[in-house]
Each structure stands twice: as C-alpha cells, then as structure tokens.
C-alpha atoms as a PDB file:
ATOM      1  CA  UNK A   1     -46.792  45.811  51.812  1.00  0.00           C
ATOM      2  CA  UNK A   2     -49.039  47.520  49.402  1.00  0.00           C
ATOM      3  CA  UNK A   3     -45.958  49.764  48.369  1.00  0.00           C
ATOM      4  CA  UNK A   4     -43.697  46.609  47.729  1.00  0.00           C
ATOM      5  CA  UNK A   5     -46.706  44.891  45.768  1.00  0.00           C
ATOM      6  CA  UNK A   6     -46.647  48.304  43.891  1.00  0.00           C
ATOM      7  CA  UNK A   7     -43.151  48.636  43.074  1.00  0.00           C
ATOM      8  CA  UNK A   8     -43.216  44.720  41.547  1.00  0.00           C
ATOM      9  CA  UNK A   9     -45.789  45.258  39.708  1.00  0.00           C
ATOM     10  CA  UNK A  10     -44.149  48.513  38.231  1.00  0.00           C
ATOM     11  CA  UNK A  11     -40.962  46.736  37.274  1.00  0.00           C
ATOM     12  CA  UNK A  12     -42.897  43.938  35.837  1.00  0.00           C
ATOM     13  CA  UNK A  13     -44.951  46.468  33.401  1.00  0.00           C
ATOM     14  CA  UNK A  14     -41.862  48.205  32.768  1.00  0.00           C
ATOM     15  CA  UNK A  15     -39.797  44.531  31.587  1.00  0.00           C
ATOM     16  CA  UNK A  16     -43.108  43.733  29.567  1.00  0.00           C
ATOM     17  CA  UNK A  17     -43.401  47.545  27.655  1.00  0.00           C
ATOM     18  CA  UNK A  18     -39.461  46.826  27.015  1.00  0.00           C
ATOM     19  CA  UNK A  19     -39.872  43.397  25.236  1.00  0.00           C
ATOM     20  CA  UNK A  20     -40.993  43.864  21.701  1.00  0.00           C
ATOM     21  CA  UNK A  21     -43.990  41.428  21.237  1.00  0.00           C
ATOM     22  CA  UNK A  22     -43.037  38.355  19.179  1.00  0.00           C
ATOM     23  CA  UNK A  23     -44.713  38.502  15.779  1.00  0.00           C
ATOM     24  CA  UNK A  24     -46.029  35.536  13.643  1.00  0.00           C
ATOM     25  CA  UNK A  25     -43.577  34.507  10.667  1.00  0.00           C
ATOM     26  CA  UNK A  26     -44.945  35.687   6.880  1.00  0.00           C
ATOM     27  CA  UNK A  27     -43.314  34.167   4.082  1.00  0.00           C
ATOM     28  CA  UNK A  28     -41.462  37.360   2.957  1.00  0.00           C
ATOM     29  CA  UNK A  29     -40.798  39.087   6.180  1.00  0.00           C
ATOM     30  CA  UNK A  30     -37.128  41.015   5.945  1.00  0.00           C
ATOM     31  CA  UNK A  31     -35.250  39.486   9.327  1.00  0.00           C
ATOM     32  CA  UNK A  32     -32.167  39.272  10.877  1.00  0.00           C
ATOM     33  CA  UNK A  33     -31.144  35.611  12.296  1.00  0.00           C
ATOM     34  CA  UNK A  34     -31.592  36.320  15.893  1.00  0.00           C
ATOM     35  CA  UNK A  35     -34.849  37.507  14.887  1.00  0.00           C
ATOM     36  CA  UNK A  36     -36.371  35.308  13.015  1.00  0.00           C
ATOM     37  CA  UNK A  37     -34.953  32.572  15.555  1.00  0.00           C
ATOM     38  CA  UNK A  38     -36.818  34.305  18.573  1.00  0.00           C
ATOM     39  CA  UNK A  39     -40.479  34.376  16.021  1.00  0.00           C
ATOM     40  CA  UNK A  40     -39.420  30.391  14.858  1.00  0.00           C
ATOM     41  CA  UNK A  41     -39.464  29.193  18.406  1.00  0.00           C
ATOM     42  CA  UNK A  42     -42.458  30.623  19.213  1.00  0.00           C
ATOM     43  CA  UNK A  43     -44.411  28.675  16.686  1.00  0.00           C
ATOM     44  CA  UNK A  44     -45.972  25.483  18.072  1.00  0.00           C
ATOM     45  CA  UNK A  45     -45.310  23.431  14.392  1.00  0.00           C
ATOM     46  CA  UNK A  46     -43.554  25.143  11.445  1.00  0.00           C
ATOM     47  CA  UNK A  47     -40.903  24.945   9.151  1.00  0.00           C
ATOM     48  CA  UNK A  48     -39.296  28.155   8.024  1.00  0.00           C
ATOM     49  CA  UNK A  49     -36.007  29.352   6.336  1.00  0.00           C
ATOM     50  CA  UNK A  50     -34.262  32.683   5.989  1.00  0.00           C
ATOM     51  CA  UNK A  51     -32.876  33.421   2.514  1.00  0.00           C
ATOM     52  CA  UNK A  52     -30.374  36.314   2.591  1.00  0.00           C
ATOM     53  CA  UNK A  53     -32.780  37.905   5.408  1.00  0.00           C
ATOM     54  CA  UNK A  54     -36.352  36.933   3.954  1.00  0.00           C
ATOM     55  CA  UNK A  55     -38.230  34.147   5.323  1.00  0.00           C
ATOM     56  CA  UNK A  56     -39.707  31.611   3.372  1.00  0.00           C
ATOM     57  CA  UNK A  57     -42.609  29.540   4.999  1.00  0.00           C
ATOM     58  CA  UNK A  58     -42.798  25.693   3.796  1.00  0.00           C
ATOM     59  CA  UNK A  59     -45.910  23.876   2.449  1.00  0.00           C
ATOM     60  CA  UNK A  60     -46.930  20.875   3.872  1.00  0.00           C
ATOM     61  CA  UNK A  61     -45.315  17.722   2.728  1.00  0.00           C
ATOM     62  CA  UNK A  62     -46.862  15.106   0.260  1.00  0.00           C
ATOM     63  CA  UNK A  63     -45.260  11.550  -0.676  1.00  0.00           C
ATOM     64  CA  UNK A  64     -43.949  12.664  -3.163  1.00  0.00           C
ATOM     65  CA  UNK A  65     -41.616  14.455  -0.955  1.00  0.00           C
ATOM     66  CA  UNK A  66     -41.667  11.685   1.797  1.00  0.00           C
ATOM     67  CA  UNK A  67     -40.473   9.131  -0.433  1.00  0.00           C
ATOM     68  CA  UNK A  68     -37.485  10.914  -1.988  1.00  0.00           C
ATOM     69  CA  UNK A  69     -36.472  12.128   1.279  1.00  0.00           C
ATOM     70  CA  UNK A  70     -36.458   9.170   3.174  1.00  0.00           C
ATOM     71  CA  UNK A  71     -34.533   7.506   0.085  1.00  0.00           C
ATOM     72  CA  UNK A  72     -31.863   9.849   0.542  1.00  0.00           C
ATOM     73  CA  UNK A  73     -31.704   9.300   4.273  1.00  0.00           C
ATOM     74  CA  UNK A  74     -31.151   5.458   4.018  1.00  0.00           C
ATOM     75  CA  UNK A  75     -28.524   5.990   1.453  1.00  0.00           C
ATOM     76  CA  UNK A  76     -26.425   8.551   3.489  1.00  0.00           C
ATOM     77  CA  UNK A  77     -27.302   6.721   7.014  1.00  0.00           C
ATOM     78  CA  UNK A  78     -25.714   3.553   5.197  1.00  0.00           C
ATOM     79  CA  UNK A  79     -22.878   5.753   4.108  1.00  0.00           C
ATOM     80  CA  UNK A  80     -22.522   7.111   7.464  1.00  0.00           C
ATOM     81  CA  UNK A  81     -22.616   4.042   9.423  1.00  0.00           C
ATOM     82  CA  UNK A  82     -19.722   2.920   7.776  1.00  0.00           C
ATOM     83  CA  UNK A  83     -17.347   5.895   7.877  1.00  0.00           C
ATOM     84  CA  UNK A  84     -16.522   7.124  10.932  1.00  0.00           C
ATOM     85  CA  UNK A  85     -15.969  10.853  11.822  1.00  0.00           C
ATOM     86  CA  UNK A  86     -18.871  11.511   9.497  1.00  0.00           C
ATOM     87  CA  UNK A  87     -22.093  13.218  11.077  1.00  0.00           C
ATOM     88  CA  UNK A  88     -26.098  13.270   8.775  1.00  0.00           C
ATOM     89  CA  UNK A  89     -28.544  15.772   9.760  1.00  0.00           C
ATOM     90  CA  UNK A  90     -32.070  15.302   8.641  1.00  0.00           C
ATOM     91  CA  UNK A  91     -33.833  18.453   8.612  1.00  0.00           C
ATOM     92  CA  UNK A  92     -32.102  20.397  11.235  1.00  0.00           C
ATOM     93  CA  UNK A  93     -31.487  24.102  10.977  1.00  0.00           C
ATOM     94  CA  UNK A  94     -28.328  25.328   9.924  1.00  0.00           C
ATOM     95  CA  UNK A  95     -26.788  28.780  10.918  1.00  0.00           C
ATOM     96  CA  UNK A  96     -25.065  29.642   8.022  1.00  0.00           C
ATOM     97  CA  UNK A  97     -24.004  33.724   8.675  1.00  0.00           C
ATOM     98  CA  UNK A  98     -26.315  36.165   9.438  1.00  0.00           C
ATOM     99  CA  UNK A  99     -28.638  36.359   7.067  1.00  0.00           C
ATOM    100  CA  UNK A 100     -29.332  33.186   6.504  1.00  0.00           C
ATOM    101  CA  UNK A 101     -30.455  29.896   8.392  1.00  0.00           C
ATOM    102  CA  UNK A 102     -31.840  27.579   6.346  1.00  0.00           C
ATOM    103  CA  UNK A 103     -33.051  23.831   6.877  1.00  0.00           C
ATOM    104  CA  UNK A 104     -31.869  21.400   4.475  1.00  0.00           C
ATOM    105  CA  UNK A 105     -33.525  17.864   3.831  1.00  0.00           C
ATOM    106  CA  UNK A 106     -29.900  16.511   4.522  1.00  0.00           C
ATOM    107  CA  UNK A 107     -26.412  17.226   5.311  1.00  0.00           C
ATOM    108  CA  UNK A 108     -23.013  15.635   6.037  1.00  0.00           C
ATOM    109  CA  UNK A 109     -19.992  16.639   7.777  1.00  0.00           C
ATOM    110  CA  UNK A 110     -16.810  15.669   8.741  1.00  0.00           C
ATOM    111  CA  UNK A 111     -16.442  15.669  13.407  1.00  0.00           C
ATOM    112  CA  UNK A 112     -13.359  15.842  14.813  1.00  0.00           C
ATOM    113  CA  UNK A 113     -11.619  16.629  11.579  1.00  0.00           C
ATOM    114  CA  UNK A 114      -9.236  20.073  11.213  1.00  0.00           C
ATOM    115  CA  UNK A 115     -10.834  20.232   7.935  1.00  0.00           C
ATOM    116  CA  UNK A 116     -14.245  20.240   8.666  1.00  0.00           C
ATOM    117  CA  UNK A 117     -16.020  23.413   8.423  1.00  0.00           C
ATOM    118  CA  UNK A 118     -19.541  22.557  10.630  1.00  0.00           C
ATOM    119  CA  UNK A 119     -19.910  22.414  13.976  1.00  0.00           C
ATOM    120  CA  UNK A 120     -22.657  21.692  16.276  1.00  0.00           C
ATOM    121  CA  UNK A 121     -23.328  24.881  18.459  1.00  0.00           C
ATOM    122  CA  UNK A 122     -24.137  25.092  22.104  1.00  0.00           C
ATOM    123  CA  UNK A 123     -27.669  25.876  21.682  1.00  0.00           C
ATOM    124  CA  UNK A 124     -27.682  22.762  19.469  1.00  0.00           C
ATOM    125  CA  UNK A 125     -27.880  24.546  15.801  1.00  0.00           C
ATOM    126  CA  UNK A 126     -24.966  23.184  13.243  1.00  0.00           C
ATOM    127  CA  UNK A 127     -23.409  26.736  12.066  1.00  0.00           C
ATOM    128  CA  UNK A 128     -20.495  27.624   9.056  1.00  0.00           C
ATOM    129  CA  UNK A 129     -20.397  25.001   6.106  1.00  0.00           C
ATOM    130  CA  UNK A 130     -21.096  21.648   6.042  1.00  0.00           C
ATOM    131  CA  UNK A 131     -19.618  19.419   2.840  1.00  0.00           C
ATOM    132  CA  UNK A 132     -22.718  17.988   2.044  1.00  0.00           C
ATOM    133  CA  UNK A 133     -26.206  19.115   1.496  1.00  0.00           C
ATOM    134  CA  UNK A 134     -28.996  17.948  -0.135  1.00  0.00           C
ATOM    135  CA  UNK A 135     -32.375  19.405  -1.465  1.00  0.00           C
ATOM    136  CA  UNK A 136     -35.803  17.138  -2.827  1.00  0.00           C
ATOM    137  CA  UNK A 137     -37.414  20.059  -4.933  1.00  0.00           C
ATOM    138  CA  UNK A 138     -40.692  19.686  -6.545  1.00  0.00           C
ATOM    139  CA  UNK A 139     -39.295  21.237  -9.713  1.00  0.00           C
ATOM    140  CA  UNK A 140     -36.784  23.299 -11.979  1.00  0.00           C
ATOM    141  CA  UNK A 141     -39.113  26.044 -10.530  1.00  0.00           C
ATOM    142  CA  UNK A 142     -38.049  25.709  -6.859  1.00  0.00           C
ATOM    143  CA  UNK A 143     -36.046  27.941  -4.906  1.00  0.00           C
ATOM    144  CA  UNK A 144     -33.529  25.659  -4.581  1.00  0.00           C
ATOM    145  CA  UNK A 145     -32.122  25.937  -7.762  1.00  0.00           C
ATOM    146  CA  UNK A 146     -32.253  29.236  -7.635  1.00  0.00           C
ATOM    147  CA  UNK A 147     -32.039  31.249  -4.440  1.00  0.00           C
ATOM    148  CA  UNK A 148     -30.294  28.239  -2.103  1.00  0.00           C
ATOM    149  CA  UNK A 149     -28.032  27.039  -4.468  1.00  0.00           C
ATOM    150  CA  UNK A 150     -26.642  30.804  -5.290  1.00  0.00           C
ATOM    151  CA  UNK A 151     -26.196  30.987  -0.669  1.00  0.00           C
ATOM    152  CA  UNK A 152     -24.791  27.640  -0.563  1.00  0.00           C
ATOM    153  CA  UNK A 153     -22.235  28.731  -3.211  1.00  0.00           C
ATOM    154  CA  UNK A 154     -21.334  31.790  -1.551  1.00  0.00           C
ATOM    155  CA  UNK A 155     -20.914  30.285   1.713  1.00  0.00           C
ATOM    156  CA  UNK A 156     -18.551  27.316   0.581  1.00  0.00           C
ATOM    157  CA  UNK A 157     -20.877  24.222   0.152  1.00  0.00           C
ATOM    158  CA  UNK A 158     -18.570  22.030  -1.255  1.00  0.00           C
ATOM    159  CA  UNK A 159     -20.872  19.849  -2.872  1.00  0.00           C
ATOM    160  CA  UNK A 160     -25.188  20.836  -2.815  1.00  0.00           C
ATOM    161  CA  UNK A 161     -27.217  17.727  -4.389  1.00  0.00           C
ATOM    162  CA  UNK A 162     -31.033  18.303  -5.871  1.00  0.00           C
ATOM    163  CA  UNK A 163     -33.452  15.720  -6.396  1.00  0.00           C
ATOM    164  CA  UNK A 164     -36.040  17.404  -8.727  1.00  0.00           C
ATOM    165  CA  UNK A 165     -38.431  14.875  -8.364  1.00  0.00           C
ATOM    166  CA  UNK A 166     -41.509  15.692 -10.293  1.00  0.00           C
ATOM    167  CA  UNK A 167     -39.008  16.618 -13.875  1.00  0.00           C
ATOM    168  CA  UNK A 168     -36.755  13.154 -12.632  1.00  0.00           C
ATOM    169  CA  UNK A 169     -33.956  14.656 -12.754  1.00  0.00           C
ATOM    170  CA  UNK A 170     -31.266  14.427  -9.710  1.00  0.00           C
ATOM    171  CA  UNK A 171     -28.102  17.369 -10.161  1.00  0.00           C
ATOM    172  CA  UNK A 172     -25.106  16.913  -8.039  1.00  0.00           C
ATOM    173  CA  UNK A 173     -22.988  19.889  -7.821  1.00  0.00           C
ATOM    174  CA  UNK A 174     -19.063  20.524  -6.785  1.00  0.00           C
ATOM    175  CA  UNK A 175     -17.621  23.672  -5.647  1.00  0.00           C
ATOM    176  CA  UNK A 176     -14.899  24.529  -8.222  1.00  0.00           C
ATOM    177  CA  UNK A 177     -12.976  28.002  -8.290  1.00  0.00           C
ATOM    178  CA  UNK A 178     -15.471  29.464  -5.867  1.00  0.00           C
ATOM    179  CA  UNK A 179     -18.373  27.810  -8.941  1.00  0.00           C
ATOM    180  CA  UNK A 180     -20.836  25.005  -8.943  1.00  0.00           C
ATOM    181  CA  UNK A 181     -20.084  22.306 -11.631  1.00  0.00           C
ATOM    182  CA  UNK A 182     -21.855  19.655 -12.291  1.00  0.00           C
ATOM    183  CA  UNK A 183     -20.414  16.367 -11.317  1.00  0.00           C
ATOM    184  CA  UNK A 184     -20.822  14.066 -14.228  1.00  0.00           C
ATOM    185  CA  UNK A 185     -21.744   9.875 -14.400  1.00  0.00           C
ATOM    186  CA  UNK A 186     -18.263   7.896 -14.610  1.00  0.00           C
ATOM    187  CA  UNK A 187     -17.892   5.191 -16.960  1.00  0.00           C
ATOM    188  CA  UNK A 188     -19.939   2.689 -14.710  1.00  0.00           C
ATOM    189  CA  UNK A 189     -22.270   5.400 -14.858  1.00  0.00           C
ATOM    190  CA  UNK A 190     -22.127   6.184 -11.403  1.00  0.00           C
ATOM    191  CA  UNK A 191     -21.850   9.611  -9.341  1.00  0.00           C
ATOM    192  CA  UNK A 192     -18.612   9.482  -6.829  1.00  0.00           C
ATOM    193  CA  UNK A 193     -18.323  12.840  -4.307  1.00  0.00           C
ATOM    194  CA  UNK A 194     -14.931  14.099  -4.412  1.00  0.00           C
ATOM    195  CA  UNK A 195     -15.461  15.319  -0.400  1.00  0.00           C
ATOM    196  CA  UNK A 196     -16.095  11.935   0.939  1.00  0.00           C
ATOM    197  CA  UNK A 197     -14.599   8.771  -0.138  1.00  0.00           C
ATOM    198  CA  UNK A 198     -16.366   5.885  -1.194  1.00  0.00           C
ATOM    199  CA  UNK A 199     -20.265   8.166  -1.284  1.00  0.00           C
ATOM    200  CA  UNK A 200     -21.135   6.489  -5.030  1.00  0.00           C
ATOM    201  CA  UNK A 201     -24.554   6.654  -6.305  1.00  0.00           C
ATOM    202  CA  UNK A 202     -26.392   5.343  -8.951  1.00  0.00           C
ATOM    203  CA  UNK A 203     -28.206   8.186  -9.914  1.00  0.00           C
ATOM    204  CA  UNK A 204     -30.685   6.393 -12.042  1.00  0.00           C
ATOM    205  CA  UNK A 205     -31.746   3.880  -9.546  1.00  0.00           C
ATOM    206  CA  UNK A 206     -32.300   6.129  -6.909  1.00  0.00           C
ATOM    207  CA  UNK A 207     -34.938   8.371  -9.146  1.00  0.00           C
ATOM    208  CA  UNK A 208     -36.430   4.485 -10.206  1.00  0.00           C
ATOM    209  CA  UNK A 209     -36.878   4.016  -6.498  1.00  0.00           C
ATOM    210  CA  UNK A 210     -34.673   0.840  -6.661  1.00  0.00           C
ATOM    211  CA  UNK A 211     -33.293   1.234  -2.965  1.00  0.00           C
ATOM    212  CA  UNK A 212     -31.808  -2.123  -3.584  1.00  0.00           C
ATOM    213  CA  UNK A 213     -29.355  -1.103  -5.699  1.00  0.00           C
ATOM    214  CA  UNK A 214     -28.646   2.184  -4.580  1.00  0.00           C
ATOM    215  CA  UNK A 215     -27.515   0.550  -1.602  1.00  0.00           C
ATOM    216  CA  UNK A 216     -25.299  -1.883  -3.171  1.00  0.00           C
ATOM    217  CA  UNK A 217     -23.885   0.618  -4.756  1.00  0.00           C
ATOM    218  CA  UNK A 218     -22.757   2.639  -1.512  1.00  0.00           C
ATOM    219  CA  UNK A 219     -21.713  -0.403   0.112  1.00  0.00           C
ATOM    220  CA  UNK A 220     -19.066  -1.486  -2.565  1.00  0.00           C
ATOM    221  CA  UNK A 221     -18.065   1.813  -2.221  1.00  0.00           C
ATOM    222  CA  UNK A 222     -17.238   1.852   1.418  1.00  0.00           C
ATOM    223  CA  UNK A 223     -15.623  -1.197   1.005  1.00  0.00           C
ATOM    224  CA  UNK A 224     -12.482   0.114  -1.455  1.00  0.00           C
END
C-alpha cells in the first residue's frame, strides 16, 4: 500500500513540475492566443485583449463609456430583431488569427449565410471576420484608431465603427481595395452600411443622445 501511495504521489509531482504555472496578465506581455487564453481564464474579473501578440489590460468603465455603449446596443438589437440571419455580440471575445483576440464593444454577423465570414466556435468564442464591429473610444488618442483599426483592416472587417466620445465625433469605416474609407452622410444626412441592408443611422443624434430618433431612423430603414 505504501508503495502504491508512493508511486501516485510521484506521478502527481511529476504532472505538476510538467505544467508551467499560469502567470498573471501585464498589459504588455508578448503572447501567443492559446496562451494568453489559458492566463485570461484564470482571472476571477478582467477584461483583456491581444494586439498582434501583446496584451492590453482595460481600465475600468465610467458612464461615459456605459452610456455610449448601451446606445449602440439598443440601436443594433433593434436592427437585429428585425433582420433575420443576423447575430450582435456585446463584448464577447473574438478569435481573430493567432495573434490576436480582441473584445469588441459590438459586432454583427451574418448565420447561416455562405457569405458570412464568423462563426461561433465550439468552445463558444466567435473566430475569422465578422462584418460589423464597433469601438466607444475615449479619444483620437485610443488604440482603437490606431492599433485595432490597422488588425481589423488586415483581417477583412468589412466595416469597423468608432464612437470617440469625449472629441464627439463618431467615424464609420468601409473596407475598400483591402483600405478603410470613410463612409460619408447621404443627402438626408444619414449613415447607410453597405454590408447590411436597411442599418441607417443618424450619426448626429446618436452623439446628442437622442435614442428617439436614432431609433426611428433604423426602423424606417428595416422597413424598405
């Protein structure tokens, strides 16, 4: 008996010496996806993204990220709930190749489409490229003018919205040639996505916080 106990316990030290410990996550640790997914579950409450292999940690969230956010959401769950094969993410990680998962405010893709480019993974992650994204940034100075829109480019984004709320200022950008454009106000001064039909917004009502509106707008839009 003491020679069985003995052998366990030597296979058990043996597993443990085998397993590499799992570190904390440190805004600027180099990582590879599988990696920094094995240190991100083992935090109890964070939220972390990995930029072309280098993690950035998030700050905690004021209103004046609450607010913006959760206007977005009730304009693209209105959107969705009208259009069907159309799937919103709020804040879910996305597995875009391997050296990069990043968790964006919002996204929409197209289910059970040949065209669409996202899918939702076994373990639950949406991986490759979903149409849609959108980012509320603090300001011109955030990484998400800089760093995430030059990934979501690369990886085929077709269209990457920022809300830049503290310069009130709201971009919407459309893959062209492989290049972000800007998508410019039509003559009703609205913005239309070219990826999903009948997504308008009024632009200038959303940054106003007139909700109102910016669902009217949707909803005459869904209705052509």
């Amino acid at each position: 008996m003491r020679q069985i106990n003995s052998d366990v316990m030597n296979q058990t030290l043996n597993l443990q010496l085998c397993t590499p410990p799992i570190l904390p996550l440190q805004t600027g640790d180099h990582l590879s996806r599988p990696e920094f997914e094995r240190r991100y579950t083992a935090l109890p409450k964070a939220r972390a993204e990995l930029l072309n292999g280098v993690v950035y940690m998030a700050s905690p969230l004021h209103v004046s990220h609450g607010i913006p956010h959760a206007y977005v959401m009730g304009w693209l769950v209105f959107y969705c709930a009208s259009i069907p094969n159309v799937e919103i993410c709020d804040n879910t990680s996305l597995r875009l190749d391997m050296y990069n998962e990043v968790q964006p405010d919002a996204m929409l893709f197209f289910t059970g489409s040949e065209g669409s480019r996202a899918r939702i993974s076994a373990e639950g992650y949406v991986e490759g490229a979903p149409e849609l994204i959108v980012e509320v940034a603090a300001s011109s100075a955030s990484y998400d003018l800089y760093e995430k829109r030059s990934i979501y480019q690369s990886c085929g984004i077709q269209e990457y919205i920022i809300w830049q709320v503290y310069d009130q200022r709201l971009t919407w950008l459309q893959l062209q040639e492989g290049e972000y454009v800007e998508l410019l106000p039509d003559e009703d001064g609205l913005l239309r996505s070219r990826i999903f039909p009948g997504l308008h917004l009024d632009a200038q009502a959303l940054l106003n916080g007139q909700l109102a509106r910016v669902l009217a707008v949707v909803q005459e839009g869904v209705a052509k």
